[in-house]
N, C-alpha and C. Protein backbone atom coordinates (compact mmCIF):
# COMPACT_ATOMS: atom_id res chain seq x y z
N UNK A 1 2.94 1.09 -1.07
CA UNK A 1 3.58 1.80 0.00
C UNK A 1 4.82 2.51 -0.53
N UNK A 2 5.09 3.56 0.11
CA UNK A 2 6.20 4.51 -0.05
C UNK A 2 7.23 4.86 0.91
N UNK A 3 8.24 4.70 0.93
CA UNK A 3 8.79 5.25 2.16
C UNK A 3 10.15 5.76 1.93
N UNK A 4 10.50 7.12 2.16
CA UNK A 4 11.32 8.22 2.11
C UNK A 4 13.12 7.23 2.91
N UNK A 5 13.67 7.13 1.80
CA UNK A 5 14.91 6.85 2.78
C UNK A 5 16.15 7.49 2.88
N UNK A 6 16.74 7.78 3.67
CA UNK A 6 17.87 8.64 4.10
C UNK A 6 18.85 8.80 2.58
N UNK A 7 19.23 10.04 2.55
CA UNK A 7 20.23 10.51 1.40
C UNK A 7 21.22 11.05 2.04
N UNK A 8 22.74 10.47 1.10
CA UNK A 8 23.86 11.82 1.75
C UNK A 8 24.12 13.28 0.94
N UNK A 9 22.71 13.47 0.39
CA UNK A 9 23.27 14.63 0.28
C UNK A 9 21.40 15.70 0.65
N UNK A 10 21.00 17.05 0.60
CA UNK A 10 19.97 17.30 0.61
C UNK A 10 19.29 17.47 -0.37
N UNK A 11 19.98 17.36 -2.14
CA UNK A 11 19.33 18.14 -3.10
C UNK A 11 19.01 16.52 -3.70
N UNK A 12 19.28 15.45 -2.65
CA UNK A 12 18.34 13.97 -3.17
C UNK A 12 17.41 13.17 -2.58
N UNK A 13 16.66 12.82 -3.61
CA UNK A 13 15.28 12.46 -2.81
C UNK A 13 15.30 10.98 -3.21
N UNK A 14 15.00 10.16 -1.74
CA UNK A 14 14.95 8.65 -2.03
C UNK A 14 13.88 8.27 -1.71
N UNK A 15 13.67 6.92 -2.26
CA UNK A 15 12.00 6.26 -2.08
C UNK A 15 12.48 5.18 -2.40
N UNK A 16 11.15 4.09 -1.57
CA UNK A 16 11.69 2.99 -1.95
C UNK A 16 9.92 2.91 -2.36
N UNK A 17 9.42 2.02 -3.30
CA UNK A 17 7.84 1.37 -3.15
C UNK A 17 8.01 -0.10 -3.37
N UNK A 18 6.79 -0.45 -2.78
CA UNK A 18 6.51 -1.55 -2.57
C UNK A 18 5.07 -1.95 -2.28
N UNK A 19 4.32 -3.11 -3.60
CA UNK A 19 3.16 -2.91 -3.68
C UNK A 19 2.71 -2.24 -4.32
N UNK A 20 1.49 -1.90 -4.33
CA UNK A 20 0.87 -0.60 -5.15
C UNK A 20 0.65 0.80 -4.46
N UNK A 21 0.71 1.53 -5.45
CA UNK A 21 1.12 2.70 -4.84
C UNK A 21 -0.58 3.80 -5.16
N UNK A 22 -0.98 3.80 -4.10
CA UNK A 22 -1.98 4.81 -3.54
C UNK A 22 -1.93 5.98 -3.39
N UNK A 23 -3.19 6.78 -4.07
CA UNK A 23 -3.56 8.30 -3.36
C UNK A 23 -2.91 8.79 -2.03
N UNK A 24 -3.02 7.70 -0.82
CA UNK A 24 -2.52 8.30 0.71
C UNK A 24 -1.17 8.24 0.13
N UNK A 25 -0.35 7.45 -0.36
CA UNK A 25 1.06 7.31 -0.37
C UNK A 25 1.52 8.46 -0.98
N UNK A 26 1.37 9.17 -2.07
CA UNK A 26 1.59 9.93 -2.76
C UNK A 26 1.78 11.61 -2.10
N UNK A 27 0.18 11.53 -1.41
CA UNK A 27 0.13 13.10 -0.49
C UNK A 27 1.36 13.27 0.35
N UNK A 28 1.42 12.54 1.29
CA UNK A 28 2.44 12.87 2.57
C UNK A 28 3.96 12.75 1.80
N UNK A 29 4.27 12.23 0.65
CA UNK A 29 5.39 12.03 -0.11
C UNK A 29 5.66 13.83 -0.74
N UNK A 30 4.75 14.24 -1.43
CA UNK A 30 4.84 15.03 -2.04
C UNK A 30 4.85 16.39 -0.69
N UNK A 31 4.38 16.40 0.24
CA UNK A 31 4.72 17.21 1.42
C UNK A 31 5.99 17.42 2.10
N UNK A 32 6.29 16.47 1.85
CA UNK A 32 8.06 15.59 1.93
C UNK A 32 8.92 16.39 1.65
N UNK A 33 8.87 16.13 -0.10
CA UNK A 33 9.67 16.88 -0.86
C UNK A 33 9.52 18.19 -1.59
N UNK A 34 8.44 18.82 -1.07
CA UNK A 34 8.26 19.81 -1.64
C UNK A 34 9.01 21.04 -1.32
N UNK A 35 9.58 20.87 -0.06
CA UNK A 35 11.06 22.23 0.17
C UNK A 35 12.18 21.71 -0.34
N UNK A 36 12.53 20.67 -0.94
CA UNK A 36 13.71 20.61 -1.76
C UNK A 36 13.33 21.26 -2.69
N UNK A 37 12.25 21.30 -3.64
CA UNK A 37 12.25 21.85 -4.87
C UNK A 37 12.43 23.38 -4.63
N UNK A 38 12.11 24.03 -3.33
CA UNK A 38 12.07 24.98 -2.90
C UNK A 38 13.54 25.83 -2.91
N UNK A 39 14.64 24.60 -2.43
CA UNK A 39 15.98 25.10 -1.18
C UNK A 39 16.72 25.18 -3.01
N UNK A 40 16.60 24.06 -3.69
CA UNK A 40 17.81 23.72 -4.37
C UNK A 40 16.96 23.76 -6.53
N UNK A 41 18.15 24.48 -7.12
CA UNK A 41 17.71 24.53 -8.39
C UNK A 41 17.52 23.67 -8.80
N UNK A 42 17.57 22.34 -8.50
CA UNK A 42 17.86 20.99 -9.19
C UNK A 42 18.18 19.80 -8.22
N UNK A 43 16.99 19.01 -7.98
CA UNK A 43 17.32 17.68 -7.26
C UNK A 43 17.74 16.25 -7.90
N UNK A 44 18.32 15.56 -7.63
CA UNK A 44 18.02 13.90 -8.25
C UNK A 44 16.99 13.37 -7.46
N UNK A 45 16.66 12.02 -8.23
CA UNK A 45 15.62 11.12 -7.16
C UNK A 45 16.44 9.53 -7.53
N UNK A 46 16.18 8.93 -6.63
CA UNK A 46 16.52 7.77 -6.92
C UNK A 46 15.37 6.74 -6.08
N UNK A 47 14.90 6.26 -6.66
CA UNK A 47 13.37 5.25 -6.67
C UNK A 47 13.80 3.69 -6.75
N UNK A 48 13.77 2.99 -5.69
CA UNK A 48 14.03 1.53 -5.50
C UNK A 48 12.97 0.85 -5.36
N UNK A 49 12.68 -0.07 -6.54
CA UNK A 49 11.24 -0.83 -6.89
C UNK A 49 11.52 -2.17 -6.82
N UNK A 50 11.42 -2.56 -5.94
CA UNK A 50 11.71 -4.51 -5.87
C UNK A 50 10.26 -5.58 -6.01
N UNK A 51 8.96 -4.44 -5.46
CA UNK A 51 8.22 -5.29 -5.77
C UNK A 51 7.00 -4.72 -5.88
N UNK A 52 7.04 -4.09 -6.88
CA UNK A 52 6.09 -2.85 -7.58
C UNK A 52 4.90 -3.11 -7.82
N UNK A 53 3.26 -3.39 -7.38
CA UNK A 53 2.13 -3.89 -8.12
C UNK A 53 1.89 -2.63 -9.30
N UNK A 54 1.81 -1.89 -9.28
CA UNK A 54 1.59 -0.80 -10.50
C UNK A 54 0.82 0.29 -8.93
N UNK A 55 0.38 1.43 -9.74
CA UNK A 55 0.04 2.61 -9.05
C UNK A 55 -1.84 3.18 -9.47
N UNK A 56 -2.53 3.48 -8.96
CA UNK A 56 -3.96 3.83 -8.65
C UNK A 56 -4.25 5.02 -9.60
N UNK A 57 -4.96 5.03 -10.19
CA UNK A 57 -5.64 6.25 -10.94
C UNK A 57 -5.56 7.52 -10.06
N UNK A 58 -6.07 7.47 -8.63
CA UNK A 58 -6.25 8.84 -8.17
C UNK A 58 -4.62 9.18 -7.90
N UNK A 59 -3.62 8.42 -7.75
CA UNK A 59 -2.42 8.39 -6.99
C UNK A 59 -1.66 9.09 -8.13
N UNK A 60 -2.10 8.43 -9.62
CA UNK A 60 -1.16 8.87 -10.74
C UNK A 60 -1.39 10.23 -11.27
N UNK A 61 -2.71 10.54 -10.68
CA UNK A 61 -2.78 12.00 -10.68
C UNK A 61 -2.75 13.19 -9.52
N UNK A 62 -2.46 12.91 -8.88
CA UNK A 62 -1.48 13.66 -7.92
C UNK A 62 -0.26 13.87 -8.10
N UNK A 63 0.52 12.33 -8.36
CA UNK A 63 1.67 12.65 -9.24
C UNK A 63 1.82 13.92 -9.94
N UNK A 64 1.00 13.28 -11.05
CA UNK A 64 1.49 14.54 -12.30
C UNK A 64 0.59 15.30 -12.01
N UNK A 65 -0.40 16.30 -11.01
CA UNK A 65 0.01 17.39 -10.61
C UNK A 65 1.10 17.99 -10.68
N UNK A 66 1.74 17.70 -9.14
CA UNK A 66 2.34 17.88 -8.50
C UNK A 66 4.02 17.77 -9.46
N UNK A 67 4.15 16.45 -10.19
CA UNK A 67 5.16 16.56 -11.12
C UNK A 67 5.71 17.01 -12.15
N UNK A 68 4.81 17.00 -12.83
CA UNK A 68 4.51 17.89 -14.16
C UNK A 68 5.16 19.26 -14.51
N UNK A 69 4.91 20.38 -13.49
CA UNK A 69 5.56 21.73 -12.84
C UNK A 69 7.10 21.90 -12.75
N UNK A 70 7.37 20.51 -12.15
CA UNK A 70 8.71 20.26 -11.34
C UNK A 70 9.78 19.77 -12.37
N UNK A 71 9.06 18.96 -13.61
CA UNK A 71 10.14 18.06 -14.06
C UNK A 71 11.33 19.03 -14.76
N UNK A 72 11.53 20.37 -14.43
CA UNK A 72 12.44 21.11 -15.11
C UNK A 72 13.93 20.78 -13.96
N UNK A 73 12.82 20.97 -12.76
CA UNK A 73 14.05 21.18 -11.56
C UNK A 73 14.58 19.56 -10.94
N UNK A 74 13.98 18.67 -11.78
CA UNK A 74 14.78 17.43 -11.47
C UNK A 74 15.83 16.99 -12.94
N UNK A 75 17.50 16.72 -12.19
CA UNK A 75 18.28 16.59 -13.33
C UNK A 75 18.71 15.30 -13.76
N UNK A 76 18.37 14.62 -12.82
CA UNK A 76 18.79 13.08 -12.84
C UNK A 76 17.59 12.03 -11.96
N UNK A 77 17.58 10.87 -12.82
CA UNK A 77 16.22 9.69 -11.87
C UNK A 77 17.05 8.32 -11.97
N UNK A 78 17.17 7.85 -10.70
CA UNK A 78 17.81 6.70 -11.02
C UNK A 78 17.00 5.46 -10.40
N UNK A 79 16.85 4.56 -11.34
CA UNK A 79 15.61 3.42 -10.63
C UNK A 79 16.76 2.39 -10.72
N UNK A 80 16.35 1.45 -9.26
CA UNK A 80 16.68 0.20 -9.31
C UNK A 80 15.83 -0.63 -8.91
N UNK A 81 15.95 -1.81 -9.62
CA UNK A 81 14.72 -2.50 -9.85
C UNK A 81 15.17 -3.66 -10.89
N UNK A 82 15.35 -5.05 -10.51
CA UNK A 82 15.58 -5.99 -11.24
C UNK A 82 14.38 -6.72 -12.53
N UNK A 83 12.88 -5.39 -12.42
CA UNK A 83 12.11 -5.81 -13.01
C UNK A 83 12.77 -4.93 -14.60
N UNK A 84 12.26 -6.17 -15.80
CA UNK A 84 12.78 -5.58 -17.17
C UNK A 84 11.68 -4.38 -17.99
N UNK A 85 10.87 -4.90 -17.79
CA UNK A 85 9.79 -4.17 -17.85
C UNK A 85 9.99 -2.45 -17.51
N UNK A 86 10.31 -2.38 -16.46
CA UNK A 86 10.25 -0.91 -15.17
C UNK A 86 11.38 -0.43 -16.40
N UNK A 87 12.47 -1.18 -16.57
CA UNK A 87 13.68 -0.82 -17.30
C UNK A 87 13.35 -0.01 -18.69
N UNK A 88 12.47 -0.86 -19.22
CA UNK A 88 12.06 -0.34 -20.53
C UNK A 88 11.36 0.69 -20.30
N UNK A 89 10.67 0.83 -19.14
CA UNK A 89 9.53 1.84 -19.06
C UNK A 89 10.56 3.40 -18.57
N UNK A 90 11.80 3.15 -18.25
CA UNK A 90 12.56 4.39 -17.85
C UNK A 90 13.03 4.93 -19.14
N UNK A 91 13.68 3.98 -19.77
CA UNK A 91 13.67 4.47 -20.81
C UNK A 91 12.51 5.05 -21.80
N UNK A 92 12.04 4.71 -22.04
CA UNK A 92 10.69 5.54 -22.76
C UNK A 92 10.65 7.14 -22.05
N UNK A 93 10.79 7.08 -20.86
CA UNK A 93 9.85 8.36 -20.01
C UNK A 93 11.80 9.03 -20.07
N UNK A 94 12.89 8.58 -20.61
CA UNK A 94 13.95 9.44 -20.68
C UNK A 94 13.52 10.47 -22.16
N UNK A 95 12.98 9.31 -22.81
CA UNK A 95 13.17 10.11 -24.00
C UNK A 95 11.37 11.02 -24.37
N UNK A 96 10.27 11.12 -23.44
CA UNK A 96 9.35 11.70 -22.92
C UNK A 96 9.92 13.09 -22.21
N UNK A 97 10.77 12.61 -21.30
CA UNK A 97 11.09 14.11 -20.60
C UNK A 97 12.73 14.41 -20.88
N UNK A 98 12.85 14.68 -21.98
CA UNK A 98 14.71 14.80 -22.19
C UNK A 98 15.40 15.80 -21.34
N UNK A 99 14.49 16.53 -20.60
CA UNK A 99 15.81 17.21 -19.61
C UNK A 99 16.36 16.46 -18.29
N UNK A 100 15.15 15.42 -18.11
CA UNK A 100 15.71 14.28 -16.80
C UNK A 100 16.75 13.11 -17.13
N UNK A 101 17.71 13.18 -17.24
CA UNK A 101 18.49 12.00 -16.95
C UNK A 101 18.28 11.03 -16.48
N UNK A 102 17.84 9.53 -17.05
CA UNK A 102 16.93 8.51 -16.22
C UNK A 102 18.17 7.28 -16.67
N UNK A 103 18.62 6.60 -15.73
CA UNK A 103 19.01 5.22 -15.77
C UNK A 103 18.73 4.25 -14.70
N UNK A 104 18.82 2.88 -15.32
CA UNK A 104 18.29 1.90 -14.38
C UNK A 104 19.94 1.09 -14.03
N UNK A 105 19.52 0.44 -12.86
CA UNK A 105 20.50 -0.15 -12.56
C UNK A 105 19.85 -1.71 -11.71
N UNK A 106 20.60 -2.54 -11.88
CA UNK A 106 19.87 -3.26 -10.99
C UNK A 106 20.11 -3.23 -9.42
N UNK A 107 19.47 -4.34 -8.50
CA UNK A 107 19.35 -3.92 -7.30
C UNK A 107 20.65 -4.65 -6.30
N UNK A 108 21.40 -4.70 -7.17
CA UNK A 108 22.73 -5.37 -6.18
C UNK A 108 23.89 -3.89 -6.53
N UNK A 109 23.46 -3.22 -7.85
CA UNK A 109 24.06 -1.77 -8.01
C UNK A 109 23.49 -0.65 -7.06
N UNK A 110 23.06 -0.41 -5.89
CA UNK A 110 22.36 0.60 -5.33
C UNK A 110 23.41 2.17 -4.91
N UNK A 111 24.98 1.11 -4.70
CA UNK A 111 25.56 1.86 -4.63
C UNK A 111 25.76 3.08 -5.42
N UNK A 112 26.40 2.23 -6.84
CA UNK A 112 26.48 2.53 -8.00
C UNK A 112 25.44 3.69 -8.33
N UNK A 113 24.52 3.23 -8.33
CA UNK A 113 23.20 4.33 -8.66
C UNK A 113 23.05 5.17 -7.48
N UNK A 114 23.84 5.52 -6.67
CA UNK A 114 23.62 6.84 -5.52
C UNK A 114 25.02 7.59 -5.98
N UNK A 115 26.23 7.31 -6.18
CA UNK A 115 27.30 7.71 -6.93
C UNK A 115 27.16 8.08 -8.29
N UNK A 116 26.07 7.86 -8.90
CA UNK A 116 25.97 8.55 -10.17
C UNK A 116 24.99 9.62 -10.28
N UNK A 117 23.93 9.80 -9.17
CA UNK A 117 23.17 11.01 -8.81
C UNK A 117 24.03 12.06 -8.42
N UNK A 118 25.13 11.60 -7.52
CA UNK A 118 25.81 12.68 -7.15
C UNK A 118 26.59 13.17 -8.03
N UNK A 119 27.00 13.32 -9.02
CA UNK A 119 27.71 13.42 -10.09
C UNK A 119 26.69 14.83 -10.87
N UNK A 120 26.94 16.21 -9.73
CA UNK A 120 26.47 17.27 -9.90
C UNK A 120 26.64 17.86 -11.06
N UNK A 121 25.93 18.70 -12.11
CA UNK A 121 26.70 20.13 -12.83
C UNK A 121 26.90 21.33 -12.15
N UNK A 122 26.89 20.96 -10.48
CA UNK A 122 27.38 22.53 -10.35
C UNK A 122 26.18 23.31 -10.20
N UNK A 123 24.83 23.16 -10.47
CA UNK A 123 24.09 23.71 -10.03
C UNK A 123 23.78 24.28 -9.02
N UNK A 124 23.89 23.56 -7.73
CA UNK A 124 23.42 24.20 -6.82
C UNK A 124 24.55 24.73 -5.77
């Protein structure tokens, strides 16, 4: 499951998952956010994973459709998630996509990790 949660600002996109993450979850997500990529040169995301089963073959390719295109116009990813694993795995995919800015934080930092998305260059 996926579910879109409130941001204070518009050029950020929040999610929380939980469980495994499905084909349906993915579509109506990506419908979501697809006029931010539109409004603003450059969004953050910040992705809160507390209890992640992993994600579906058809789901992971919708993703990277849909992501793949985009990863220029995202400048920052911030996961929280007390799993170590997820941690290691951000790292890897920082140094996979070096124009995204990826750090983890854990899940008592949520603050922390919405104060460091906002921490613009002025882009938009």
């Amino acid at each position: 499951m996926i579910k879109l949660l409130p941001m204070p600002a518009d050029y950020l996109v929040g999610i929380e998952v939980k469980g495994k993450i499905e084909k349906d979850d993915i579509l109506p997500l990506i419908q979501s956010i697809r006029p931010k990529f539109e409004k603003h040169e450059k969004i953050a995301v910040y992705v809160e994973l507390a209890e992640w089963e992993g994600i579906s073959l058809a789901a992971l390719w919708e993703d990277l459709k849909f992501g793949l295109p985009h990863v220029r116009a995202v400048s920052k990813k911030a996961v929280v998630t007390e799993n170590k694993w997820l941690t290691h795995a951000v790292e890897w995919a920082d140094m996979l996509f070096p124009g995204v800015e990826a750090k983890t934080f854990p899940l008592h930092e949520k603050e922390q990790a919405l104060e460091w998305l906002m921490i613009q260059d002025d882009e938009d």
